[in-house]
C-alpha atoms as a PDB file:
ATOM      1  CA  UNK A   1     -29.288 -14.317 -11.323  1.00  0.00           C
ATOM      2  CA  UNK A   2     -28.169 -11.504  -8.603  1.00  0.00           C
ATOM      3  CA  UNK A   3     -24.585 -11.152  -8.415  1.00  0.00           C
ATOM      4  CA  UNK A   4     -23.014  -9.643  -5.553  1.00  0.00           C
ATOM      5  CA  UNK A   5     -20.544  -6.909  -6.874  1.00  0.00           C
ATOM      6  CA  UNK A   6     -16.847  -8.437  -6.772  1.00  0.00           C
ATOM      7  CA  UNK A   7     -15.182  -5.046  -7.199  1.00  0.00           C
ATOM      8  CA  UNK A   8     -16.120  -4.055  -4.058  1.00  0.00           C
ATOM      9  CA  UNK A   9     -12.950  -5.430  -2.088  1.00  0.00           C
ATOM     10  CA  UNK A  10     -11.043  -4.137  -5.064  1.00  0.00           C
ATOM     11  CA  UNK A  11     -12.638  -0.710  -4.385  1.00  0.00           C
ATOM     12  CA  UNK A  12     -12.207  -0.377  -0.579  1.00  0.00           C
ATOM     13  CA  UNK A  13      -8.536  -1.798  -0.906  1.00  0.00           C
ATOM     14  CA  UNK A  14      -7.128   1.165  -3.345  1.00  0.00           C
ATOM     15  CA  UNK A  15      -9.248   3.853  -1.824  1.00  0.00           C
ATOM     16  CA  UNK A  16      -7.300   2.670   1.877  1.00  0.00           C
ATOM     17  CA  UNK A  17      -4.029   2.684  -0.064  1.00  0.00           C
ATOM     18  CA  UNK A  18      -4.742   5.988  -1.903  1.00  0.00           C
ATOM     19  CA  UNK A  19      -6.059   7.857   1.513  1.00  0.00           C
ATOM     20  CA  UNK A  20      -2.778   6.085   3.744  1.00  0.00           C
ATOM     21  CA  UNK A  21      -0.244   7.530   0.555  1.00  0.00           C
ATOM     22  CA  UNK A  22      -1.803  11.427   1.148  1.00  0.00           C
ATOM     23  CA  UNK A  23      -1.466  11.408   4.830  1.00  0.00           C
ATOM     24  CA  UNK A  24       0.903  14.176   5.365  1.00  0.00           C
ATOM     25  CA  UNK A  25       4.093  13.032   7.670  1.00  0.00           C
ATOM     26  CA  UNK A  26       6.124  15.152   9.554  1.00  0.00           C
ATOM     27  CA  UNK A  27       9.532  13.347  10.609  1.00  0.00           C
ATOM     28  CA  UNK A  28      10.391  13.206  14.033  1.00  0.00           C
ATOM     29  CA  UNK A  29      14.251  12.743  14.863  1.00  0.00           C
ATOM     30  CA  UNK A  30      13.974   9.448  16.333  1.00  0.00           C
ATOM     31  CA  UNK A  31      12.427   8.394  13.142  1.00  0.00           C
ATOM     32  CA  UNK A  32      14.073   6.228  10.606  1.00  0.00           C
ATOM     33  CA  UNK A  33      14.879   8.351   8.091  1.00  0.00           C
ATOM     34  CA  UNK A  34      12.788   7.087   4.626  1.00  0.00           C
ATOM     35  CA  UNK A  35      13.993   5.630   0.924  1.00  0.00           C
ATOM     36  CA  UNK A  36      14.672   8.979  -1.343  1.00  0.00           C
ATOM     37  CA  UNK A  37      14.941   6.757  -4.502  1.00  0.00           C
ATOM     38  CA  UNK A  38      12.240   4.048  -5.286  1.00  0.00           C
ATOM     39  CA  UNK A  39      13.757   0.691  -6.980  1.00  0.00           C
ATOM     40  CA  UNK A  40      14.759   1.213 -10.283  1.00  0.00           C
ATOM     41  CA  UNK A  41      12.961  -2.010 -11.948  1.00  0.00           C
ATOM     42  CA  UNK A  42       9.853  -1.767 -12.596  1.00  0.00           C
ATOM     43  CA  UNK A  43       7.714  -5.060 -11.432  1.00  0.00           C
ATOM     44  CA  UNK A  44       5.731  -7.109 -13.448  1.00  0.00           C
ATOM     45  CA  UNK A  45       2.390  -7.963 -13.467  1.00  0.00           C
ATOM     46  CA  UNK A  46       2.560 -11.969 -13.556  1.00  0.00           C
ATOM     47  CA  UNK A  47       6.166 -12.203 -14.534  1.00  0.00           C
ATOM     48  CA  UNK A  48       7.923 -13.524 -11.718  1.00  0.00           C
ATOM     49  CA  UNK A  49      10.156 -10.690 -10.079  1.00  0.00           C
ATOM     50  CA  UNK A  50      13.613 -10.768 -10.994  1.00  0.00           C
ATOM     51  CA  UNK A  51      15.765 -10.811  -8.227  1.00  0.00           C
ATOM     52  CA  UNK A  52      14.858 -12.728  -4.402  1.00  0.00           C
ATOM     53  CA  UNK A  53      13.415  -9.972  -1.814  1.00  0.00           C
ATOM     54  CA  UNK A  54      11.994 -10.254   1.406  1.00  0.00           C
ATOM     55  CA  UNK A  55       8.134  -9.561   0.271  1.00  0.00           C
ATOM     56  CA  UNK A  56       4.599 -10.550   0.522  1.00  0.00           C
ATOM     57  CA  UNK A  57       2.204 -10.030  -2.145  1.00  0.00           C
ATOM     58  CA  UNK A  58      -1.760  -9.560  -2.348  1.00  0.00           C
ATOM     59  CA  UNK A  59      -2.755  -9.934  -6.061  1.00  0.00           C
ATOM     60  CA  UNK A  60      -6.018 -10.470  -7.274  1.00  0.00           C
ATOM     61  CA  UNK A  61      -7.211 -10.643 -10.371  1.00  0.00           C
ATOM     62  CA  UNK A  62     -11.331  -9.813 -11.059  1.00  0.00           C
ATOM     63  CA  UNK A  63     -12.289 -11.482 -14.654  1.00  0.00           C
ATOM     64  CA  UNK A  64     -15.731 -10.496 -16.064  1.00  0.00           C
ATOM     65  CA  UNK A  65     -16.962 -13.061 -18.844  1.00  0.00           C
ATOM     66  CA  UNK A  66     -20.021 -13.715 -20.763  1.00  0.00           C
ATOM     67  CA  UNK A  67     -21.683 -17.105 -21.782  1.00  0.00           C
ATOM     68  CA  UNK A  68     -24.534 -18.304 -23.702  1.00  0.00           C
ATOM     69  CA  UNK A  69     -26.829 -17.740 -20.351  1.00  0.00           C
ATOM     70  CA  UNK A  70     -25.189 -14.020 -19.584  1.00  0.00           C
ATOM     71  CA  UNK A  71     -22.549 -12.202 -17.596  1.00  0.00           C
ATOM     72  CA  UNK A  72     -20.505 -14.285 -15.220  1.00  0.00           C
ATOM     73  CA  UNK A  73     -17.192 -12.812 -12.957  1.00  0.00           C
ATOM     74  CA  UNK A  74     -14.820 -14.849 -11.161  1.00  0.00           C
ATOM     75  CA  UNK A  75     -12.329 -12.960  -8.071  1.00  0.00           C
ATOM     76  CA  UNK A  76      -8.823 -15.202  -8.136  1.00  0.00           C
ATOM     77  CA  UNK A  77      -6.668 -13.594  -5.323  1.00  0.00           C
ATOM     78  CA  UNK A  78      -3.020 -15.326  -4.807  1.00  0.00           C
ATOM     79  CA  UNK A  79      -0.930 -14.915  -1.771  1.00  0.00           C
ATOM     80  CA  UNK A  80       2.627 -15.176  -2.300  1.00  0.00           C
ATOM     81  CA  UNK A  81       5.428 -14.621   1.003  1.00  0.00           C
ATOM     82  CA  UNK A  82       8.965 -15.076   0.309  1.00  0.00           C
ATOM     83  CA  UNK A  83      12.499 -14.651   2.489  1.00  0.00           C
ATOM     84  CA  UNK A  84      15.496 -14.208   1.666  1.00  0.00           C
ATOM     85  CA  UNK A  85      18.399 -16.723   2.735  1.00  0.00           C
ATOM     86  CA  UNK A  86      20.931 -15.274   0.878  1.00  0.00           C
ATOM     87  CA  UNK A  87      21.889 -12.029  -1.209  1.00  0.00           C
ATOM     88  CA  UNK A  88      21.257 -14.533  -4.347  1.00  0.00           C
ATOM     89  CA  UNK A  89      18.411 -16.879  -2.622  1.00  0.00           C
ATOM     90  CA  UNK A  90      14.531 -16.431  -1.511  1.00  0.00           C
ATOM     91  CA  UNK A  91      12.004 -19.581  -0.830  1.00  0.00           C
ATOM     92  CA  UNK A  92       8.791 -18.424  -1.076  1.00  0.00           C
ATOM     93  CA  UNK A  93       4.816 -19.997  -1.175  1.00  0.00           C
ATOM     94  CA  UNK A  94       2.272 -19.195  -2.889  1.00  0.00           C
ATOM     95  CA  UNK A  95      -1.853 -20.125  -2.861  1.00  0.00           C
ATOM     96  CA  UNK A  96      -4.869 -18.732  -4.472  1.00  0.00           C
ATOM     97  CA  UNK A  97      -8.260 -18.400  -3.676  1.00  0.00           C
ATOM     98  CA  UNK A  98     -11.092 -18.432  -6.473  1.00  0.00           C
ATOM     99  CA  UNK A  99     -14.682 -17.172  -6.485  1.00  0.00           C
ATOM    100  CA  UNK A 100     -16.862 -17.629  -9.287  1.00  0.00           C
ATOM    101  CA  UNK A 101     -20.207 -16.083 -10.450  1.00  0.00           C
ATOM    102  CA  UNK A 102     -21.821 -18.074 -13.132  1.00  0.00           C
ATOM    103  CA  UNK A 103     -24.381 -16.825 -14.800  1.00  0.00           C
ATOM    104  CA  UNK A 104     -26.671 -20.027 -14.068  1.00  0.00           C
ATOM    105  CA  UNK A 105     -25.958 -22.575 -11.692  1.00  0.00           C
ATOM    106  CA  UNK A 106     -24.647 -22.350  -8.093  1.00  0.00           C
ATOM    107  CA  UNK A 107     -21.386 -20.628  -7.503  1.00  0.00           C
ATOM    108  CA  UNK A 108     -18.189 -21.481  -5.683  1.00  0.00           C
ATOM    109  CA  UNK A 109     -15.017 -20.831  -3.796  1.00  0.00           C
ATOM    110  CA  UNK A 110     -12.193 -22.586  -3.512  1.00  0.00           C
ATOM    111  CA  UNK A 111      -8.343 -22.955  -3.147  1.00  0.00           C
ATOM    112  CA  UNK A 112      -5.877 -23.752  -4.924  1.00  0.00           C
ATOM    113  CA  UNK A 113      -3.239 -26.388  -4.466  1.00  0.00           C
ATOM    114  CA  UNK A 114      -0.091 -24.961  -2.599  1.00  0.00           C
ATOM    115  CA  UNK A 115       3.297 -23.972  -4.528  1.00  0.00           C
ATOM    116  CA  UNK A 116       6.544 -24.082  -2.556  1.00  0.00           C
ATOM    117  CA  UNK A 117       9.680 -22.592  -4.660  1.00  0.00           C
ATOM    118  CA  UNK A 118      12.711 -20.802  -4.663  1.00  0.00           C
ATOM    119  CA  UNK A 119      14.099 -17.671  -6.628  1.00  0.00           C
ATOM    120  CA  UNK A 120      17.503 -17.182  -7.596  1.00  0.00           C
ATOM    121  CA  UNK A 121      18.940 -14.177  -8.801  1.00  0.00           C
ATOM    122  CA  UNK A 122      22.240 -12.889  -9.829  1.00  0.00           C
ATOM    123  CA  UNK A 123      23.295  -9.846 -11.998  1.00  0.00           C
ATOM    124  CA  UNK A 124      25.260 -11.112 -15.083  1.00  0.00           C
ATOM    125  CA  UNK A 125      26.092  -7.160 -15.714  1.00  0.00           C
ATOM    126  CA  UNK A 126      25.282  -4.056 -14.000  1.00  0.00           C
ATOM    127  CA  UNK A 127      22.530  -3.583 -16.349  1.00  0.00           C
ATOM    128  CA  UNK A 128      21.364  -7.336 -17.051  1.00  0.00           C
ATOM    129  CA  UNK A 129      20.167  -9.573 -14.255  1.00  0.00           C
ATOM    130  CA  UNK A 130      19.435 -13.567 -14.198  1.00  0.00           C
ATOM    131  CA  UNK A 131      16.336 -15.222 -12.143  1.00  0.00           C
ATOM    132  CA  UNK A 132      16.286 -18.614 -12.136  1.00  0.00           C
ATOM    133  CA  UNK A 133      13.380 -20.440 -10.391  1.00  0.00           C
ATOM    134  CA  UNK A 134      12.229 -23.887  -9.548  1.00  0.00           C
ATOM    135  CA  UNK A 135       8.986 -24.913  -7.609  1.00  0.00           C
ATOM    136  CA  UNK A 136       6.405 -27.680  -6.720  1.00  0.00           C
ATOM    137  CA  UNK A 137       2.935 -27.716  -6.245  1.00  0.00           C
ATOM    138  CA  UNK A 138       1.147 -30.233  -3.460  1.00  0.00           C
ATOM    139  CA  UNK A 139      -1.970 -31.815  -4.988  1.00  0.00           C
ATOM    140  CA  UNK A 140      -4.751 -30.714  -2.315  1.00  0.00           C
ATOM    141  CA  UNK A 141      -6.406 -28.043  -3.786  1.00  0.00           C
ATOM    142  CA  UNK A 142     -10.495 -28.180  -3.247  1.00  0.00           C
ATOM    143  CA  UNK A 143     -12.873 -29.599  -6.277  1.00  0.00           C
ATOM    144  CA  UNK A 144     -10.074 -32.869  -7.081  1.00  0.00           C
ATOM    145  CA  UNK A 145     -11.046 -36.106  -6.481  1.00  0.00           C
ATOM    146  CA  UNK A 146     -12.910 -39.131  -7.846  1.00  0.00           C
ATOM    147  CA  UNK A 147     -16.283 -36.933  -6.971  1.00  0.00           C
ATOM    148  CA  UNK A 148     -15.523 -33.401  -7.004  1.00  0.00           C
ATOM    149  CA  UNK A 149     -17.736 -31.171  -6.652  1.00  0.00           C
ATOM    150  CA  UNK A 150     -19.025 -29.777 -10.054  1.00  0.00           C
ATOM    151  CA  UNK A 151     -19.457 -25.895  -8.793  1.00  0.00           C
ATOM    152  CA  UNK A 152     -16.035 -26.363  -7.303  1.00  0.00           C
ATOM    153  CA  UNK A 153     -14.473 -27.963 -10.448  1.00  0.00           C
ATOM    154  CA  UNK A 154     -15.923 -25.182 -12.391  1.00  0.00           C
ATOM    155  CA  UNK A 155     -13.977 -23.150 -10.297  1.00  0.00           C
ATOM    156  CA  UNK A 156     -10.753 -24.099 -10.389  1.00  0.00           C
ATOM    157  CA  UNK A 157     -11.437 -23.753 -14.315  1.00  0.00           C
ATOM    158  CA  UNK A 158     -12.618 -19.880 -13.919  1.00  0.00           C
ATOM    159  CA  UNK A 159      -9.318 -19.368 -12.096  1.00  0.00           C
ATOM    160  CA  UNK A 160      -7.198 -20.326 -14.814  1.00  0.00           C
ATOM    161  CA  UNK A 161      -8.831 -18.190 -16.896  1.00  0.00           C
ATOM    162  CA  UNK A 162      -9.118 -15.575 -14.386  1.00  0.00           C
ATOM    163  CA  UNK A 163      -5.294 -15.389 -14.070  1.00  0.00           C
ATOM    164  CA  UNK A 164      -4.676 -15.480 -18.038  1.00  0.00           C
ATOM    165  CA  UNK A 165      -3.877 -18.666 -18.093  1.00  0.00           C
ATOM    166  CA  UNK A 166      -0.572 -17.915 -16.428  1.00  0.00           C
ATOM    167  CA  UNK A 167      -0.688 -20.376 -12.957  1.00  0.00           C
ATOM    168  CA  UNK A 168      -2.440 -23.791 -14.080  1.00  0.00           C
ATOM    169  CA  UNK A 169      -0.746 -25.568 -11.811  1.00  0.00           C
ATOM    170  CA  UNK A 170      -2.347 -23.638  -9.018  1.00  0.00           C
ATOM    171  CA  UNK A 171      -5.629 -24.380 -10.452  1.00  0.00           C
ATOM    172  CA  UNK A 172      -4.730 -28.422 -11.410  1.00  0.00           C
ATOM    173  CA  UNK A 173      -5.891 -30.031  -8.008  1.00  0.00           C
ATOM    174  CA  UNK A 174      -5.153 -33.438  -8.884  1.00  0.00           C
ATOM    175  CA  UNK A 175      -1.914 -32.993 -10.546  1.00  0.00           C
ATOM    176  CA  UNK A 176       1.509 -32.789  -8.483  1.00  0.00           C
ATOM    177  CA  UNK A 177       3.586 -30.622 -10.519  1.00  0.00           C
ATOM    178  CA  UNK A 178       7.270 -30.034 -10.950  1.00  0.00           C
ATOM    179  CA  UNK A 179       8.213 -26.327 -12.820  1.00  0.00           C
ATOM    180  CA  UNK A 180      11.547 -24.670 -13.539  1.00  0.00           C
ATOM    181  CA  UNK A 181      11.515 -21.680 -15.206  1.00  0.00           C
ATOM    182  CA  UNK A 182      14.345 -18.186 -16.433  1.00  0.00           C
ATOM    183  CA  UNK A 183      14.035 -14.977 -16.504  1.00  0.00           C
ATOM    184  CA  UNK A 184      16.458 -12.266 -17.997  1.00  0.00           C
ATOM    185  CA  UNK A 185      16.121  -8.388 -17.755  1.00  0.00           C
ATOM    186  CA  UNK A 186      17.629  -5.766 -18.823  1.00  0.00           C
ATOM    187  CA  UNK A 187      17.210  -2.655 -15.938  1.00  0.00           C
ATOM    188  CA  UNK A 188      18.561   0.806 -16.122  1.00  0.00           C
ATOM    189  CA  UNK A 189      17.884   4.303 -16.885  1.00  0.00           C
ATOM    190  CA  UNK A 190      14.544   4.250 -14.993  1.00  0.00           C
ATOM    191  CA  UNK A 191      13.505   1.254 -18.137  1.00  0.00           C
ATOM    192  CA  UNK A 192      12.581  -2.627 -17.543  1.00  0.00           C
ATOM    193  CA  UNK A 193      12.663  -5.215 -20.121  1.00  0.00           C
ATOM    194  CA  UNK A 194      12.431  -8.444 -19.234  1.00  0.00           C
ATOM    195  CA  UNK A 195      12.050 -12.049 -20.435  1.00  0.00           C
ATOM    196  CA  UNK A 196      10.281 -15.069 -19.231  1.00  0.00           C
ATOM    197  CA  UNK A 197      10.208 -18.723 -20.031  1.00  0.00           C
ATOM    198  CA  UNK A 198       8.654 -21.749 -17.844  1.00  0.00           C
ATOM    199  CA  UNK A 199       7.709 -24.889 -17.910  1.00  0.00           C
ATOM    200  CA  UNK A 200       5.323 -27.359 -16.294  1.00  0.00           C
ATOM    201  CA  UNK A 201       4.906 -31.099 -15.708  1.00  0.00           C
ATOM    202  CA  UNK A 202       2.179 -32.359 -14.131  1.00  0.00           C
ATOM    203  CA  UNK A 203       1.822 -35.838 -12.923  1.00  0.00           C
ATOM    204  CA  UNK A 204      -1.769 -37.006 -11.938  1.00  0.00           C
ATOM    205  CA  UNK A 205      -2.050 -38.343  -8.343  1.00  0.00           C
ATOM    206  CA  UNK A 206      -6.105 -38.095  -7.819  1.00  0.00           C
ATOM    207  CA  UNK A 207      -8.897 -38.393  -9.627  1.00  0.00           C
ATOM    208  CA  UNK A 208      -8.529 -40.749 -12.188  1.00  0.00           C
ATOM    209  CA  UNK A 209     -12.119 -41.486 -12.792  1.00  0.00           C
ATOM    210  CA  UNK A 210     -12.772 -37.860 -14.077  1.00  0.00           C
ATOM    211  CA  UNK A 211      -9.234 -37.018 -15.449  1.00  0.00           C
ATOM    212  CA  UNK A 212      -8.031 -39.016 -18.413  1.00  0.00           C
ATOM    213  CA  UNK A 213      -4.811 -37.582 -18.572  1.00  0.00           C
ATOM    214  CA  UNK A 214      -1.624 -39.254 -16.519  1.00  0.00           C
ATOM    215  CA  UNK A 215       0.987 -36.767 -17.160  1.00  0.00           C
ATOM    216  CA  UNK A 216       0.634 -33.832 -18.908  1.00  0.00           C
ATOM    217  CA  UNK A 217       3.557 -30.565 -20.357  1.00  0.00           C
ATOM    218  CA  UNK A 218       2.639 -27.016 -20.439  1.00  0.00           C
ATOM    219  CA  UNK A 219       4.584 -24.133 -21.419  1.00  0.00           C
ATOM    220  CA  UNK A 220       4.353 -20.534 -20.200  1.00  0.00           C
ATOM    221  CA  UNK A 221       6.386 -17.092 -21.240  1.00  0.00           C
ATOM    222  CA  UNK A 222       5.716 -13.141 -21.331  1.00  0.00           C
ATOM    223  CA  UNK A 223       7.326 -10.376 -21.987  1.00  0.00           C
ATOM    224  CA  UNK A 224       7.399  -7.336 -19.932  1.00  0.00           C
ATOM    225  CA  UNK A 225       8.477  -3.561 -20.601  1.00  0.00           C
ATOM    226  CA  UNK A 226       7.840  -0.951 -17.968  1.00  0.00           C
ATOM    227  CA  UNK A 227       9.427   2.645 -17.385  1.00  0.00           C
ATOM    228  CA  UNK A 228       9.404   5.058 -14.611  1.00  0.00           C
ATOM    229  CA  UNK A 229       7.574   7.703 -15.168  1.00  0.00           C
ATOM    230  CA  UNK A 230       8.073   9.525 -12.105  1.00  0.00           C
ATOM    231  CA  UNK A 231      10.368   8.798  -8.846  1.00  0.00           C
ATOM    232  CA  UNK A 232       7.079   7.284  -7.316  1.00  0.00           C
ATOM    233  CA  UNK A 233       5.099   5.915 -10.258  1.00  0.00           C
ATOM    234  CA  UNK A 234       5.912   3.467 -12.799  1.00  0.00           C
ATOM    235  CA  UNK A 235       4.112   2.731 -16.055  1.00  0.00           C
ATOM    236  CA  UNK A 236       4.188  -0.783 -17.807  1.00  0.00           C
ATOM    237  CA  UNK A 237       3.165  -3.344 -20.610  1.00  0.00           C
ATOM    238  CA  UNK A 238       2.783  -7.644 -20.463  1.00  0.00           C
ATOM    239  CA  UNK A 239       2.532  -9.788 -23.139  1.00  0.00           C
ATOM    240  CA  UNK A 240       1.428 -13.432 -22.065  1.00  0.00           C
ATOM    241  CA  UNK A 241       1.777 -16.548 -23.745  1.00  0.00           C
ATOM    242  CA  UNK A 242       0.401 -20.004 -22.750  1.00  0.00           C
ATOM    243  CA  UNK A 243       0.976 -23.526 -24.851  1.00  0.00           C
ATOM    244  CA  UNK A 244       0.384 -27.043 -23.558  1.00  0.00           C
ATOM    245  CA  UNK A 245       3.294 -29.129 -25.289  1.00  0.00           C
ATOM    246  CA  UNK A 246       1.633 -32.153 -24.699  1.00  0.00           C
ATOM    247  CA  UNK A 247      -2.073 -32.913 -26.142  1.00  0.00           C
ATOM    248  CA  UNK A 248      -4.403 -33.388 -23.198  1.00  0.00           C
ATOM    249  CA  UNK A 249      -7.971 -35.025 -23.334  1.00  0.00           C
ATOM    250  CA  UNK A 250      -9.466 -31.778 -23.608  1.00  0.00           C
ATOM    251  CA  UNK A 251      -7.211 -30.366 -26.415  1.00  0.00           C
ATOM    252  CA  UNK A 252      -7.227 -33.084 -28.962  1.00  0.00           C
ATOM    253  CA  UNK A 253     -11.324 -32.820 -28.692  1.00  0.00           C
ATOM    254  CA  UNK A 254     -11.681 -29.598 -29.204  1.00  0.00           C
ATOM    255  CA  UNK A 255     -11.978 -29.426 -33.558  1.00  0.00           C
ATOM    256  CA  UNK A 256     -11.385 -25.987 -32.863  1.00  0.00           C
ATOM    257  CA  UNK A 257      -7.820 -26.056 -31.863  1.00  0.00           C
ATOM    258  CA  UNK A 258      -8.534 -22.945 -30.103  1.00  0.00           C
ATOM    259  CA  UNK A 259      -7.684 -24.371 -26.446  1.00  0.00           C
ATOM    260  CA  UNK A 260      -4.466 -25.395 -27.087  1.00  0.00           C
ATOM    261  CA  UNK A 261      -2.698 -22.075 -26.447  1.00  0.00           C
ATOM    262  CA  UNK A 262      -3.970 -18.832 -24.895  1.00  0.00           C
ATOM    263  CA  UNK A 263      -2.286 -15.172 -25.538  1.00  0.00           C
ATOM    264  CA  UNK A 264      -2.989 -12.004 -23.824  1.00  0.00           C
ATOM    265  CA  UNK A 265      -1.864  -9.058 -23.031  1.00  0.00           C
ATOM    266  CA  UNK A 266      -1.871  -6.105 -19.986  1.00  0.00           C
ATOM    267  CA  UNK A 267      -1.200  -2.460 -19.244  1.00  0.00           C
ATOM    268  CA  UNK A 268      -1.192  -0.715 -15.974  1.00  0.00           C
ATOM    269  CA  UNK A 269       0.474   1.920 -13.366  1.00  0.00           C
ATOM    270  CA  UNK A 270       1.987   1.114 -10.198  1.00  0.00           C
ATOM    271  CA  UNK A 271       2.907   3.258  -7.188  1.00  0.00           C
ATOM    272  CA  UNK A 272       6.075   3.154  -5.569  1.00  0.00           C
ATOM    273  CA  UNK A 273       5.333   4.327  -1.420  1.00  0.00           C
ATOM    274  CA  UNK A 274       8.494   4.510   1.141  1.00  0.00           C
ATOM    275  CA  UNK A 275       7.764   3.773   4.371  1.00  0.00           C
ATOM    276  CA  UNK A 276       9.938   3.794   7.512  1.00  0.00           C
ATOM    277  CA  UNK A 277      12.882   0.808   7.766  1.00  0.00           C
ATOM    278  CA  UNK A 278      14.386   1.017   3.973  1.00  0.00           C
ATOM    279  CA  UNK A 279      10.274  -0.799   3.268  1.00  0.00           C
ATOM    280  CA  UNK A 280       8.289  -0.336   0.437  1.00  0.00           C
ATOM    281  CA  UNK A 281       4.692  -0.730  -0.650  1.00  0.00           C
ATOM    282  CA  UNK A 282       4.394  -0.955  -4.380  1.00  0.00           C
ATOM    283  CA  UNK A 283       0.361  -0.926  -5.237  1.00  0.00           C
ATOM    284  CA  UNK A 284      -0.744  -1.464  -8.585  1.00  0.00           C
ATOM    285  CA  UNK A 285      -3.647  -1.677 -10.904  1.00  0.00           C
ATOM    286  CA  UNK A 286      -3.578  -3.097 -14.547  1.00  0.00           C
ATOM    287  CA  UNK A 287      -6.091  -4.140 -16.678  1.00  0.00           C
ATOM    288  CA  UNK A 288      -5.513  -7.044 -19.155  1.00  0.00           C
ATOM    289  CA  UNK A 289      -7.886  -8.485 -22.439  1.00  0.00           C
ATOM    290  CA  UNK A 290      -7.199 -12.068 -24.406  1.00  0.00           C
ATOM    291  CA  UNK A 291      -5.837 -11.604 -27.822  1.00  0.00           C
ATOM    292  CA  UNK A 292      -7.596 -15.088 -29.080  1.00  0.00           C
ATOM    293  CA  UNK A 293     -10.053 -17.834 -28.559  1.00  0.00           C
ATOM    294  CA  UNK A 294     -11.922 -19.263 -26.013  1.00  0.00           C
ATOM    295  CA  UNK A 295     -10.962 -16.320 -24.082  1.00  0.00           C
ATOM    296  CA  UNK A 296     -11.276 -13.271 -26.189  1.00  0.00           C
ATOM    297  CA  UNK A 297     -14.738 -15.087 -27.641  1.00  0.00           C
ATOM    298  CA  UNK A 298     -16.259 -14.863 -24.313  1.00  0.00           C
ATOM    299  CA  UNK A 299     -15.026 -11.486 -23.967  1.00  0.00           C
ATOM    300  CA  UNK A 300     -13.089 -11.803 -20.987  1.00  0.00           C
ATOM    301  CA  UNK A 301     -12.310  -8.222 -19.210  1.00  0.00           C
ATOM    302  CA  UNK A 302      -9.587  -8.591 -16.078  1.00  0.00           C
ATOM    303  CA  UNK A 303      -8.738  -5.782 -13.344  1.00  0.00           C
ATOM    304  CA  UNK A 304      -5.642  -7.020 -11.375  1.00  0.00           C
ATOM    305  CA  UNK A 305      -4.917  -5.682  -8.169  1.00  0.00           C
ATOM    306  CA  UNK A 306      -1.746  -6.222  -7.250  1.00  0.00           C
ATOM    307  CA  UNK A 307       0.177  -4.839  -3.977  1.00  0.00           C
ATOM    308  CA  UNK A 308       3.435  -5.919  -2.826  1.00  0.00           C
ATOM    309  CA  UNK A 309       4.996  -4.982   0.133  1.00  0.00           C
ATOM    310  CA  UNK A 310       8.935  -5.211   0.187  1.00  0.00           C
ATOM    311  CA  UNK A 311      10.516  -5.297   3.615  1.00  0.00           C
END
């Protein structure tokens, strides 16, 4: 099968962002003056971010795999926006769209079911700062249904993958779920630690002639470390962890016991640009690998592409 290339958008997006960040720029005095100092925490890669900010966010994710019949690759791009209410308070939303490749059969695109949220954050010490976060997803996502389509379906499957198994809700079209989830962090000195915990219930609202399950727990954490190298580039580390607390369909028949939890791990560098208006565009490029079965059997490769811009 022929595969059009799906690092091709990836490509033409950092070689814009690379040629826009060596412009030279000569300030003019009616000119905002620019940031000096970028923002001392360094941002994860699918950690949520610590503290509310006025933002939107491109990421996308581009998964190579291979199967029995060859090389497959799937392109799962998210789109988050959030606002800030308060010093302490964001809402945000947040929606992916998946392409897969297969190696045999026809391929797909889709999207995902919407997520509507909020982010609160609140330093508990100068140097240690609280995020607290609690969303819902609205079952409506493409390939659900009594009769999905089974391209589609396969879809939605690739993007959890895709995504390292981080936002199944996104991907679990006939499921409404409810998630609440904490972060803590330490920040300072130029370092970022930080620690995340979350947790999923999903409540099946479609499609109960192709998904056995009614209700169903899942369980999601990482840990993040990432240091500023230089004023404008920061380097960093993920660790990602995935459990489903309750045994769906899917996990008690698998003998191998392999699908019931998924770990991974990434490692990239991210740019830190200042632009005019205290704004900031924050592009970065990481590259992540599963640490165990299914994933690491198939031999899963990921490129994220992440750019936030912080206004």
């Amino acid at each position: 099968m022929t595969m059009t290339n799906p690092m091709n958008p990836m490509t033409t997006a950092l070689a814009l962002v690379a040629a826009l960040a060596s412009l030279p720029h000569a300030a003019r005095a009616d000119e905002p003056r620019l940031a000096t100092t970028p923002p001392p925490y360094a941002l994860p890669w699918q950690l949520r971010p610590i503290a509310p900010g006025n933002v939107v966010r491109s990421d996308t994710t581009v998964a190579g795999y291979a199967t029995a019949d060859g090389r497959g690759a799937t392109v799962a791009s998210t789109l988050l926006a959030s606002y800030k209410v308060s010093p302490t308070v964001a809402p945000l939303v947040r929606v992916a769209v998946v392409r897969d490749l297969p190696p045999a059969g026809a391929g797909a695109t889709t999207m995902s079911n919407p997520l509507l949220g909020v982010l609160y954050g609140k330093p508990l010490a100068p140097a240690v700062k609280l995020g607290l976060f609690a969303a819902f997803t609205v079952p409506v996502g493409g390939g659900g249904g009594d009769t999905p389509d089974a391209a589609r379906a396969a879809a939605n499957r690739a993007g959890i993958a895709a995504r390292s198994s981080m936002d199944n809700a996104l991907f679990a079209v006939n499921d409404h779920a409810l998630i609440g989830g904490a972060d803590l962090a330490y920040v300072a000195g130029g370092l970022t630690v930080q620690a995340e915990l979350t947790v999923f219930q999903l409540t099946r609202v479609r499609g109960g002639d192709v998904q056995p399950d009614k209700a169903k727990t899942n369980f999601t954490s990482g840990l993040h470390a990432g240091w500023f190298a230089r004023p404008w580039l920061s380097v960093g580390g993920e660790l990602r962890y995935q459990r489903w607390l309750s045994t769906p369909k899917a996990v008690a028949g698998d003998p191998t016991g392999a699908s019931r939890d998924h770990l991974t791990a990434a490692a990239g560098l991210r740019g830190h640009i200042a632009l005019p208006g205290k704004r900031w565009l924050r592009p970065g490029l990481a590259y992540a690998r599963a640490l165990d079965d299914p994933m690491r059997g198939k031999g899963y490769d990921i490129v994220q592409v992440d750019v936030p811009f912080v206004f």
